[in-house]
Protein backbone atom coordinates (compact mmCIF):
# COMPACT_ATOMS: atom_id res chain seq x y z
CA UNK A 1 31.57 90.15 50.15
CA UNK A 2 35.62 90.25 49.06
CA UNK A 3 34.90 86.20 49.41
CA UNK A 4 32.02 86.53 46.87
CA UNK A 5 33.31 88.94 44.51
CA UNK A 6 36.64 86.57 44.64
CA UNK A 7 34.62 83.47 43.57
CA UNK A 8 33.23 85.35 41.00
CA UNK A 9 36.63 86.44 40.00
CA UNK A 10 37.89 82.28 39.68
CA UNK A 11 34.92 81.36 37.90
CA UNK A 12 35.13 84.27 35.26
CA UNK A 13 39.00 83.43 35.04
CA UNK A 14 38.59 79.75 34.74
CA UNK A 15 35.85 80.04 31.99
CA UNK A 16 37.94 83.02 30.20
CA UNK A 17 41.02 80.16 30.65
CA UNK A 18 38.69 77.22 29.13
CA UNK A 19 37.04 79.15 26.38
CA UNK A 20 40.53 80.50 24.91
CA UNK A 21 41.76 77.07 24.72
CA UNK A 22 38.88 75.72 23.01
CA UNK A 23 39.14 78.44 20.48
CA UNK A 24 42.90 77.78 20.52
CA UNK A 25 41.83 74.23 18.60
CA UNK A 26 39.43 75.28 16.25
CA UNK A 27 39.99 74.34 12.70
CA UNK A 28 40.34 77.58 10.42
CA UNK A 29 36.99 79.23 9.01
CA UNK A 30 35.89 77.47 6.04
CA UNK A 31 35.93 78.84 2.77
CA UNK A 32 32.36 81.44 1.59
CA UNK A 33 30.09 78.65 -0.35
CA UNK A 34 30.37 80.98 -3.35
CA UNK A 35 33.66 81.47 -5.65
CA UNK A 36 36.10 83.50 -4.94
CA UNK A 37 40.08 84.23 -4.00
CA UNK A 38 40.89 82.16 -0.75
CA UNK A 39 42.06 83.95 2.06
CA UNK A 40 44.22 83.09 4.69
CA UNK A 41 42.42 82.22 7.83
CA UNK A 42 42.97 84.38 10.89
CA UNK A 43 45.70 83.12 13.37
CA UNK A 44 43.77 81.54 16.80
CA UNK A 45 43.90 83.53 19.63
CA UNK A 46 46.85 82.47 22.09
CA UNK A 47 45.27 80.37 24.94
CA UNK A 48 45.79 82.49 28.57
CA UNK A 49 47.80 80.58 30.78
CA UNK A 50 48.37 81.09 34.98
CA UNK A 51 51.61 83.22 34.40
CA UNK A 52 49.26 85.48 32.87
CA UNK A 53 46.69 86.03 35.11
CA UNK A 54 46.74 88.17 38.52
CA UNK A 55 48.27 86.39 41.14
CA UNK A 56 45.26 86.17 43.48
CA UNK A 57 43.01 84.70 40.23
CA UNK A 58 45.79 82.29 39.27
CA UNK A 59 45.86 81.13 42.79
CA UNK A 60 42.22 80.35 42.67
CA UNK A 61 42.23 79.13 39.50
CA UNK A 62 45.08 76.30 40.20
CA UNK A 63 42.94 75.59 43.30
CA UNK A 64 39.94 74.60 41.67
CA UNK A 65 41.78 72.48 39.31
CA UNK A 66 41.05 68.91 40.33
CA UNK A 67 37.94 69.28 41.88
CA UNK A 68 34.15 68.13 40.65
CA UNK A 69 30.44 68.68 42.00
CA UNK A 70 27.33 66.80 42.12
CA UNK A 71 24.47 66.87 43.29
CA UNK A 72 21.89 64.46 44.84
CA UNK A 73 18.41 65.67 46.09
CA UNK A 74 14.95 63.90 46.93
CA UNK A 75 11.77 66.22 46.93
CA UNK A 76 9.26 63.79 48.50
CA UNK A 77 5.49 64.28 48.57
CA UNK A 78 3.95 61.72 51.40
CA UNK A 79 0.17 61.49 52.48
CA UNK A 80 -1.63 59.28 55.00
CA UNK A 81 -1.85 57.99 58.68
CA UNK A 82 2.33 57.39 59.46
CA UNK A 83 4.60 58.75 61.87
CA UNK A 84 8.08 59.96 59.82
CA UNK A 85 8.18 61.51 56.91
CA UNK A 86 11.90 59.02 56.23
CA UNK A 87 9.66 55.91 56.24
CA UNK A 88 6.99 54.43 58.15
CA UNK A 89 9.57 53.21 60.95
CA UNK A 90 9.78 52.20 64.24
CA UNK A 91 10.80 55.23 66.18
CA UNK A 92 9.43 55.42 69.61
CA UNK A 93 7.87 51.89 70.40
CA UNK A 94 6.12 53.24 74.05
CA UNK A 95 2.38 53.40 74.97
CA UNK A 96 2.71 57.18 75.83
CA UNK A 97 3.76 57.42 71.83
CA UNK A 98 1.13 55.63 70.60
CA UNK A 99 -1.28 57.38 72.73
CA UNK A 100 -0.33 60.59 71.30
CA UNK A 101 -0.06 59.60 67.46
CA UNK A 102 -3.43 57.72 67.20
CA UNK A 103 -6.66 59.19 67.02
CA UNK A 104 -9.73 57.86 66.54
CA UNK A 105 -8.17 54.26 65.79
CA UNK A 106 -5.65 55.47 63.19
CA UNK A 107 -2.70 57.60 63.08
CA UNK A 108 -2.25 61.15 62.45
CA UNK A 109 -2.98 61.63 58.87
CA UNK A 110 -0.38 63.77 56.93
CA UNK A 111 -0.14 65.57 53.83
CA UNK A 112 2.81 67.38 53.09
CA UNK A 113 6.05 68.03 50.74
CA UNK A 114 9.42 67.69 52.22
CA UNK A 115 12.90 67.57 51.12
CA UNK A 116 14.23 64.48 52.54
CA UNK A 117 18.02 64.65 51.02
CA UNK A 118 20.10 67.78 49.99
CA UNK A 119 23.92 66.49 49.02
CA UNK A 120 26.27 68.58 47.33
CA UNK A 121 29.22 66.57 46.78
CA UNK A 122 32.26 67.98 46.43
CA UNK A 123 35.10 66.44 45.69
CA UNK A 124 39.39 67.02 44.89
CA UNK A 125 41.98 65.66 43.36
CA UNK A 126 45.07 66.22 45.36
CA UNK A 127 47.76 63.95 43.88
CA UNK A 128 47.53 61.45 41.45
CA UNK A 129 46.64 58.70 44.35
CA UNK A 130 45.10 60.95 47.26
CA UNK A 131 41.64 62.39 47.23
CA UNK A 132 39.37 64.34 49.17
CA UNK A 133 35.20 64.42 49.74
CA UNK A 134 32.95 67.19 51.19
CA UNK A 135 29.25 66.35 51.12
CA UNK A 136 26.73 68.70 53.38
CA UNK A 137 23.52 66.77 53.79
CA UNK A 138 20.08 68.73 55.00
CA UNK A 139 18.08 67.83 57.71
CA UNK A 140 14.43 69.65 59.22
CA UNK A 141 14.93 70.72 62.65
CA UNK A 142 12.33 69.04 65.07
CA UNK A 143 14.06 69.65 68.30
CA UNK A 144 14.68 73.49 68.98
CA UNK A 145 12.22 75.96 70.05
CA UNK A 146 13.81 78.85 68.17
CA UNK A 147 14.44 77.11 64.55
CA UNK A 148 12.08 74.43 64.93
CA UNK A 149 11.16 73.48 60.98
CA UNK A 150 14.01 75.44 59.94
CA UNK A 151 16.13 73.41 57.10
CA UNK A 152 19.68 72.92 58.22
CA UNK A 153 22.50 71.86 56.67
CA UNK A 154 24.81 69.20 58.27
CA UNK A 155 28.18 67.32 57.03
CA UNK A 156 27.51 63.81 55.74
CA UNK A 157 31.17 62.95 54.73
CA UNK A 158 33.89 64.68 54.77
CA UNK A 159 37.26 62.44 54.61
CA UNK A 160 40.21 61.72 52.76
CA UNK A 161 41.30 58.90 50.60
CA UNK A 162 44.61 57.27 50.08
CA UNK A 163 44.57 54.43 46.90
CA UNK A 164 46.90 51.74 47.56
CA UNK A 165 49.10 49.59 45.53
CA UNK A 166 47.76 46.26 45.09
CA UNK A 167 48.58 43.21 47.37
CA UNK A 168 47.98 39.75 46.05
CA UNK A 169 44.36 39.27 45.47
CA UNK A 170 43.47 42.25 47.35
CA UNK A 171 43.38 45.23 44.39
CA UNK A 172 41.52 48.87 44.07
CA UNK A 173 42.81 49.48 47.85
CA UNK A 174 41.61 52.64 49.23
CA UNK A 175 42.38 54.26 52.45
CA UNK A 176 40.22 56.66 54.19
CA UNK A 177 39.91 58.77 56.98
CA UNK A 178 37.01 60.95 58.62
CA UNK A 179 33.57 60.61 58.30
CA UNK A 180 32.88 58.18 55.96
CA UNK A 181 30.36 55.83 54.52
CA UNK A 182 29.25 52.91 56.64
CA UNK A 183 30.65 49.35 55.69
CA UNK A 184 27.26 47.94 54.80
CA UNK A 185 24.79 50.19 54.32
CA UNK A 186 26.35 52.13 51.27
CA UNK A 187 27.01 48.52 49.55
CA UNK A 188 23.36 47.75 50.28
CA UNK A 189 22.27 50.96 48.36
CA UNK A 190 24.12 50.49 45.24
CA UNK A 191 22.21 47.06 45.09
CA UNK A 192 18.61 48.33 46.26
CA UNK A 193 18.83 51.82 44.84
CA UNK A 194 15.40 52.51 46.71
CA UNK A 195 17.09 55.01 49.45
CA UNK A 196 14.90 57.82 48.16
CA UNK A 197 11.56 56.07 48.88
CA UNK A 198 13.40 55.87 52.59
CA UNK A 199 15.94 54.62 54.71
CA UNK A 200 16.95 51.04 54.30
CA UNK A 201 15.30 48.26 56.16
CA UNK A 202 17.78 47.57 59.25
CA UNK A 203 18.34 51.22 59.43
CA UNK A 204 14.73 51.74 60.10
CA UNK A 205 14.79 49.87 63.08
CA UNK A 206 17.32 51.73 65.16
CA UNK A 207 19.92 49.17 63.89
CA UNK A 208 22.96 51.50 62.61
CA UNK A 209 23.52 54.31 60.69
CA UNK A 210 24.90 55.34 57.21
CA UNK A 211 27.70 57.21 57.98
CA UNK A 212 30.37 57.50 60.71
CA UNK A 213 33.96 59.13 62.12
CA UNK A 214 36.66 56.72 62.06
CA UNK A 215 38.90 54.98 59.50
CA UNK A 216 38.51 52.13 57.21
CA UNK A 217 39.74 50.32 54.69
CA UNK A 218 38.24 48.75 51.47
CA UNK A 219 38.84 47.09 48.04
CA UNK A 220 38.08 44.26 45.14
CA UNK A 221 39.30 40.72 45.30
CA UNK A 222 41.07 40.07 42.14
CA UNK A 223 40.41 42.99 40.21
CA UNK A 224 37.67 44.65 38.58
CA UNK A 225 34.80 42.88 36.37
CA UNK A 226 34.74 43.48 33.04
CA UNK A 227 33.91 47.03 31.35
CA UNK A 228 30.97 45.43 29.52
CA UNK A 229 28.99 43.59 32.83
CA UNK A 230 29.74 47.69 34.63
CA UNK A 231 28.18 49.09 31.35
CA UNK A 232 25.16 47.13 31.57
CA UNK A 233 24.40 46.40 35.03
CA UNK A 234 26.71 48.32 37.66
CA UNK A 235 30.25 49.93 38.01
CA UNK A 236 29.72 49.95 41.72
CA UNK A 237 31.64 47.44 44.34
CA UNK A 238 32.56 45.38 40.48
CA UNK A 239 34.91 43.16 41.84
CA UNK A 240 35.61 40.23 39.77
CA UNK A 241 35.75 38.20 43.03
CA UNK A 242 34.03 40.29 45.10
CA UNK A 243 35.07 42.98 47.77
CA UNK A 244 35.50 43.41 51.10
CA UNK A 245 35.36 46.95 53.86
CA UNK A 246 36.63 46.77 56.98
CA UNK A 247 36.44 49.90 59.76
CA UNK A 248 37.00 51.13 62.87
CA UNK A 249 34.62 53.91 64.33
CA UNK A 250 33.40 56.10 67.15
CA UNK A 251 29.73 53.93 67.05
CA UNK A 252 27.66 56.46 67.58
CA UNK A 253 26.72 57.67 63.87
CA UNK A 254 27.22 60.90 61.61
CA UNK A 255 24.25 62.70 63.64
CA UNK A 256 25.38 61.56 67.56
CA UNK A 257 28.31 62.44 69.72
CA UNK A 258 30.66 60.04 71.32
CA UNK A 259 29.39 58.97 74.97
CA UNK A 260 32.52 56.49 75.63
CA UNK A 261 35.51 55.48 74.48
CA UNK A 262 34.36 52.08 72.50
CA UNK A 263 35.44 52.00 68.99
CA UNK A 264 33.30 49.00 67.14
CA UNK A 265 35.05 46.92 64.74
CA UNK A 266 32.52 46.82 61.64
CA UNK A 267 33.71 44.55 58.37
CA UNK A 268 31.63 43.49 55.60
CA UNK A 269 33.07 40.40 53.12
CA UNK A 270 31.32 39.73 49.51
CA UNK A 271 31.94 36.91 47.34
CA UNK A 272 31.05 37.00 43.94
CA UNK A 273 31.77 33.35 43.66
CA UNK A 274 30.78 32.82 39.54
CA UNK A 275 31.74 35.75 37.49
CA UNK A 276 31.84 34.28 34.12
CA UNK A 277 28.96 32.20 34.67
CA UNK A 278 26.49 33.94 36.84
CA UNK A 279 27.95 37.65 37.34
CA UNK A 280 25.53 39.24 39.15
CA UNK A 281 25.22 36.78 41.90
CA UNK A 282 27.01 37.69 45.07
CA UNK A 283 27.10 36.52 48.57
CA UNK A 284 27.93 39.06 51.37
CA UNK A 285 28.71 39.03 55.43
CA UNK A 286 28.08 42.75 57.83
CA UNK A 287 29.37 41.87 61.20
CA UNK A 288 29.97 44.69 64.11
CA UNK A 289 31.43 43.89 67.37
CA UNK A 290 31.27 46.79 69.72
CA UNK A 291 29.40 48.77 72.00
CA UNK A 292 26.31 50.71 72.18
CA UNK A 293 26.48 54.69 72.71
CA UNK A 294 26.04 55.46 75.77
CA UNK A 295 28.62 55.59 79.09
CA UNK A 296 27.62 52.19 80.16
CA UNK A 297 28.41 50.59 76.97
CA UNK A 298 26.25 47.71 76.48
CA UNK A 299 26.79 44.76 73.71
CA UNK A 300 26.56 45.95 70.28
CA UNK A 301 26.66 43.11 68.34
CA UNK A 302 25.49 42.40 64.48
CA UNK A 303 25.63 39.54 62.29
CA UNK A 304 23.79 40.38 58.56
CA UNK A 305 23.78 37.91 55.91
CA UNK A 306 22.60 39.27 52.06
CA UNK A 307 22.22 36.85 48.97
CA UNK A 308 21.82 39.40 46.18
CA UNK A 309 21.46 38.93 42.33
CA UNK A 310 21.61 41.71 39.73
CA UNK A 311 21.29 41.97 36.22
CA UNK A 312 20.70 44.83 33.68
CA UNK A 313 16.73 43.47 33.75
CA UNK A 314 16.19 43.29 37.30
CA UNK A 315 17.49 42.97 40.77
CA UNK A 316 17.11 40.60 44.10
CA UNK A 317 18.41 40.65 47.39
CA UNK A 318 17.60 38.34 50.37
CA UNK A 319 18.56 39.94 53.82
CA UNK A 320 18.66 38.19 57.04
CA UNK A 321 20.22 39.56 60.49
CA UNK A 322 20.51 38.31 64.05
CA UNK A 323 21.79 41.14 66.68
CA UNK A 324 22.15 42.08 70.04
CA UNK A 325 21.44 45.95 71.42
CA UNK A 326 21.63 48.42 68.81
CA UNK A 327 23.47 51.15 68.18
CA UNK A 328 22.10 54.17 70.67
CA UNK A 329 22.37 51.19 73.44
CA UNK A 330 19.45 51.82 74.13
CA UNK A 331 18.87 48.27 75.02
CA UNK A 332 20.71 44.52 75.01
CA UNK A 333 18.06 42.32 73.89
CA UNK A 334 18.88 39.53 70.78
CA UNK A 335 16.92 40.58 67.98
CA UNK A 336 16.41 39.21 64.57
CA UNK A 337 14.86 40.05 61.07
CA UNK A 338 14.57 39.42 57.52
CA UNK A 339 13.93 41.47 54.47
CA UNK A 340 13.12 40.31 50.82
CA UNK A 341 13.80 42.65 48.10
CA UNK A 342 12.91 42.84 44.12
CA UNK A 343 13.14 45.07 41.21
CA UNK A 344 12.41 44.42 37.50
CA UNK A 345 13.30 46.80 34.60
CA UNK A 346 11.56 45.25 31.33
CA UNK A 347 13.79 45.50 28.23
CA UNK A 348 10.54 46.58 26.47
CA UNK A 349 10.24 49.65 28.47
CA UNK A 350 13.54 50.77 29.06
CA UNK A 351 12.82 54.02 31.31
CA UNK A 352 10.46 52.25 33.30
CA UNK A 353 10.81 49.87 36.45
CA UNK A 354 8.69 47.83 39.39
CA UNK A 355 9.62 47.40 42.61
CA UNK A 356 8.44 46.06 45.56
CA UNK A 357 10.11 44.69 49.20
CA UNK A 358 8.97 42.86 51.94
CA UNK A 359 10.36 42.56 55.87
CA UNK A 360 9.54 41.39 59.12
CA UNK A 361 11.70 42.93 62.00
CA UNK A 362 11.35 41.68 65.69
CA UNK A 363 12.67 43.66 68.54
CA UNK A 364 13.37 41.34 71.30
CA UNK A 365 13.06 37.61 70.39
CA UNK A 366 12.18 36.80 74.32
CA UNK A 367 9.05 38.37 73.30
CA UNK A 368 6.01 36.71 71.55
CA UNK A 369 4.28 38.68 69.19
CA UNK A 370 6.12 42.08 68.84
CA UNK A 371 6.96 41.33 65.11
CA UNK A 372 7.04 44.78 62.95
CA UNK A 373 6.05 43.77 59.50
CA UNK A 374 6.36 46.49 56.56
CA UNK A 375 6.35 46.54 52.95
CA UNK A 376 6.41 48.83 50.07
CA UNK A 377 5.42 48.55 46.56
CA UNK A 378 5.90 51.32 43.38
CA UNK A 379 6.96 51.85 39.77
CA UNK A 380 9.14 54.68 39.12
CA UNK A 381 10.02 56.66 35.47
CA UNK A 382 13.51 57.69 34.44
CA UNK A 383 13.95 60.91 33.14
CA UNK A 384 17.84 60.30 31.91
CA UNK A 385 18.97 57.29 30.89
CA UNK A 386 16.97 54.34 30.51
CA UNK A 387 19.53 52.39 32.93
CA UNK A 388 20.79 54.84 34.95
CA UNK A 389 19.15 53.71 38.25
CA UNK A 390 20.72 56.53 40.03
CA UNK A 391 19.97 58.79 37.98
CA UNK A 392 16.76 61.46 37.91
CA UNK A 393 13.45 59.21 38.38
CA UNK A 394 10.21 60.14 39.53
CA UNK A 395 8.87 57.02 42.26
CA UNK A 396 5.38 56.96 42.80
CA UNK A 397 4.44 54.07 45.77
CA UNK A 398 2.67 53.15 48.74
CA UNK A 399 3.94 51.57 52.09
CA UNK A 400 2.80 50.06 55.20
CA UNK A 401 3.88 48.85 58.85
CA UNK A 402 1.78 46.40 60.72
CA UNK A 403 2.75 46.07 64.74
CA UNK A 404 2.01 42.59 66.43
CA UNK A 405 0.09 42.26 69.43
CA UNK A 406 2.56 42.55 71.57
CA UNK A 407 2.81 46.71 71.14
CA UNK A 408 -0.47 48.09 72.90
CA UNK A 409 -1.82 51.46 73.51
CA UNK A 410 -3.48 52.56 77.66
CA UNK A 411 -5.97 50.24 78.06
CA UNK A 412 -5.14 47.40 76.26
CA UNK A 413 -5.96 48.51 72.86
CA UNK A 414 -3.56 46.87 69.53
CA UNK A 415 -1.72 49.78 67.51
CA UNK A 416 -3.28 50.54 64.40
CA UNK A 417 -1.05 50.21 61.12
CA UNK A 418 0.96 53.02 59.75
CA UNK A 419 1.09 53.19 55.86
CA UNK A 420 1.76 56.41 52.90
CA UNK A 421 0.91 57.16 49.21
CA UNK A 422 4.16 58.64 47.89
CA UNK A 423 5.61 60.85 45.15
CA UNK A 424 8.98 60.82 45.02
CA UNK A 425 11.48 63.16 42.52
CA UNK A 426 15.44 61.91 42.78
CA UNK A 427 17.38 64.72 41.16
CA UNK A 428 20.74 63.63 40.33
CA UNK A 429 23.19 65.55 38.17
C-alpha cells in the first residue's frame, strides 16, 4: 500500500509540476469583446519546482524524468481445425501427436479469443548516451496443474544501451547488454510487420527465437537515410548503406534456461546497395554458429539469405535458409526452406492494405517428402494513421499448413492439413 499511495503521490506531483508550467506560459487573458477600461492581466502563477516539493515526492518526481511507456497488445480471435493458437506451426511432428489432435480425418476444431501479446514497454533515459528497456510480455500457462490457463506475465527485454561515437563508415553504434532482441528476427519484423497474425516463418519451425541474454552490438553503414524516405516508408534499420548486428548469447532463447556453456555467435549484414536510386531495396545475411541447448551440444548452424524491397505502396521480401539442428538441439539434421512474402497498400485507399505469404519448410533434407508447406492470406484496416503499419489495425485472414507424405499417423494414414479464419486487433499506443 505505502508503494501505491507513493505512486499516486509522483503522479499527482508530476502533473501539479507540468500543469503550473504550462500555465506559467500562457499569454495574458484577452480583453471582454465589449468596450471598456483595460485592465491589467493577472500575474501567472510561479511554476513549482523540486526544491519545493517534499523530499520523498521530489525524489520520485526526478526519477521519472526521462522515462516513456508504450504499449503493444494483440487480441486474436482464431477458429478452425489447427493446433496453436501462435500460428498453424510445426510443434510436435510425432505419430503419437497426430494421433491425439486428429479426429475423424481433421484436426481439433477451435474457436476461441486469446491474447497472444501483452508488452508494456518501458523505457529511461539515464544520460544523454545510455539508456535502459523493461518490456514484460504475457504468455497462457499450458504446463502447470495448479495455474494451468492462468495469464502470466514474463520479461521480454530488459537491457541496457550504450550509443557509441561513430567509427568510419560504421555510425548510430549502440551497445547493449541483457536480454535483448534477436539479430534477425526483429529486422525481419520491421520489414513484414505481420507478427500479430503469428510468429515469423523460420521461427515457426523450431528454428530460433526472438529474444535472448547476451550482448550485442549494432549500427548503420554510413549514416542514416534521408528524413523524407523514413517519413514515407520506414524510420526503422534506415541506414543509408545499410546496417549490420552482431551478438553473442546464451542460445537457448528468452523462454529456456542455459543447459551448457556454448555461447553462439549470431551476426546479421544488410546492404542497401542503391539508395538514391532504388531506396527500398536491400540485401541482407543471418548467420549463427553455435550449439544447440542441451548438455551434449550438437551443431547449431544457420545460414538465411533475405532480398527485401519496400516502398510507402507496398512491400516484398524473398527468404531463403539452409541450417543444421536447431536451436533446442533437438536434432542435427541439414534442413532448408524458403518463404515468399508481399504486401500492397493502394494510394487510393490509404488505411487499407493486402497481404499475403507463401513458404515451404523441410525438416531433414535426407528425407523425401516431409516438406511443410503454409500460407496465409488477409487485408487488414488502420485505425490511426493511414501509414502507420505498426500502428492500431484490425487483420482479418485465413491460413493453412499442408504436411507431405512423409509425416503419417498409426497405421499408415497422411496428416490432414491444419488451417484458421482469423480476427486480429493490434493495439499500439
Amino acid at each position: 500500500m505505502k508503494r501505491i499511495l507513493s505512486a499516486v503521490a509522483a503522479l499527482l506531483a508530476a502533473a501539479l509540476v507540468a500543469g503550473q508550467a504550462a500555465a506559467a506560459d500562457q499569454p495574458a487573458t484577452p480583453p471582454a469583446a465589449e468596450p471598456q477600461a483595460q485592465q491589467p492581466a493577472p500575474a501567472a502563477a510561479p511554476a513549482t519546482t523540486l526544491a519545493q516539493l517534499p523530499p520523498e515526492v521530489a525524489s520520485i518526481v526526478k526519477a521519472l524524468s526521462g522515462i516513456n511507456i508504450s504499449f503493444l497488445g494483440y487480441v486474436d480471435y482464431s477458429a478452425g481445425p489447427f493446433s496453436n493458437v501462435s500460428g498453424v506451426k510445426a510443434a510436435n511432428l510425432t505419430a503419437a501427436n497426430f494421433n491425439s489432435n486428429v479426429v475423424d480425418g481433421h484436426w481439433k476444431r477451435q474457436n476461441r479469443f486469446e491474447l497472444t501479446r501483452g508488452y508494456i514497454n518501458i523505457g529511461k533515459q539515464i544520460l544523454p548516451w545510455l539508456s535502459a528497456r523493461v518490456t514484460p510480455d504475457i504468455t497462457r500457462v499450458s504446463n502447470a496443474d495448479t495455474e494451468k490457463g492462468d495469464i502470466d506475465v514474463r520479461i521480454k527485454y530488459y537491457y541496457l544501451q550504450a550509443n557509441t561515437p561513430d567509427f568510419g563508415p560504421f555510425t548510430n553504434n549502440a551497445v547493449k547488454v541483457g536480454q535483448q532482441q534477436f539479430p534477425y528476427l526483429d529486422f525481419l519484423e520491421n520489414v513484414n510487420a505481420y507478427r500479430m497474425q503469428g510468429t515469423m516463418f523460420q521461427e515457426r519451425f523450431n528454428n530460433f527465437d526472438s529474444a535472448d541474454m547476451g550482448l550485442g552490438i549494432q549500427g548503420f553503414f554510413g549514416g542514416a537515410m534521408p528524413q523524407d524516405y523514413q517519413d514515407r516508408v520506414s524510420s526503422q534499420y534506415a541506414g543509408r548503406y545499410g546496417s549490420y548486428h552482431l551478438a553473442v548469447m546464451n542460445g537457448g532463447g528468452y523462454h529456456a534456461s542455459e543447459n551448457n556453456n556454448n555461447k553462439p555467435f549470431e551476426y546479421r549484414f544488410t546492404a542497401r546497395p542503391l539508395p538514391d536510386g532504388l531506396p527500398g531495396l536491400q540485401l541482407t545475411y543471418f548467420g549463427i554458429w553455435g550449439k544447440g541447448n542441451t548438455a551434449a551440444a550438437p551443431d547449431w548452424r544457420v545460414n538465411t539469405g533475405l532480398l527485401s524491397y519496400q516502398h510507402e505502396y507496398g512491400t516484398l521480401t524473398c527468404e531463403f535458409a539452409r541450417n543444421k539442428g536447431e536451436q533446442d538441439g533437438a536434432d542435427t539434421n541439414w534442413r532448408t526452406g524458403y518463404a515468399v512474402f508481399g504486401m500492397v497498400h493502394p494510394p487510393q485507399l490509404p488505411k487499407w492494405r493486402a497481404s499475403a505469404q507463401y513458404g515451404v519448410w523441410r525438416y531433414d533434407t535426407s528425407v523425401k517428402d516431409n516438406d511443410l508447406t503454409m500460407w496465409r492470406a488477409g487485408i487488414d484496416y488502420s485505425l490511426t494513421k493511414p501509414k502507420d503499419i505498426g500502428g492500431t489495425f484490425i487483420y482479418a485472414g485465413y491460413e493453412r499448413l499442408s504436411y507431405g507424405s512423409a509425416y503419417q499417423r498409426t497405421g499408415g494414414a497422411d496428416v490432414p492439413d491444419e488451417w484458421r479464419g482469423q480476427v486480429v486487433a493490434q493495439i499500439n499506443w
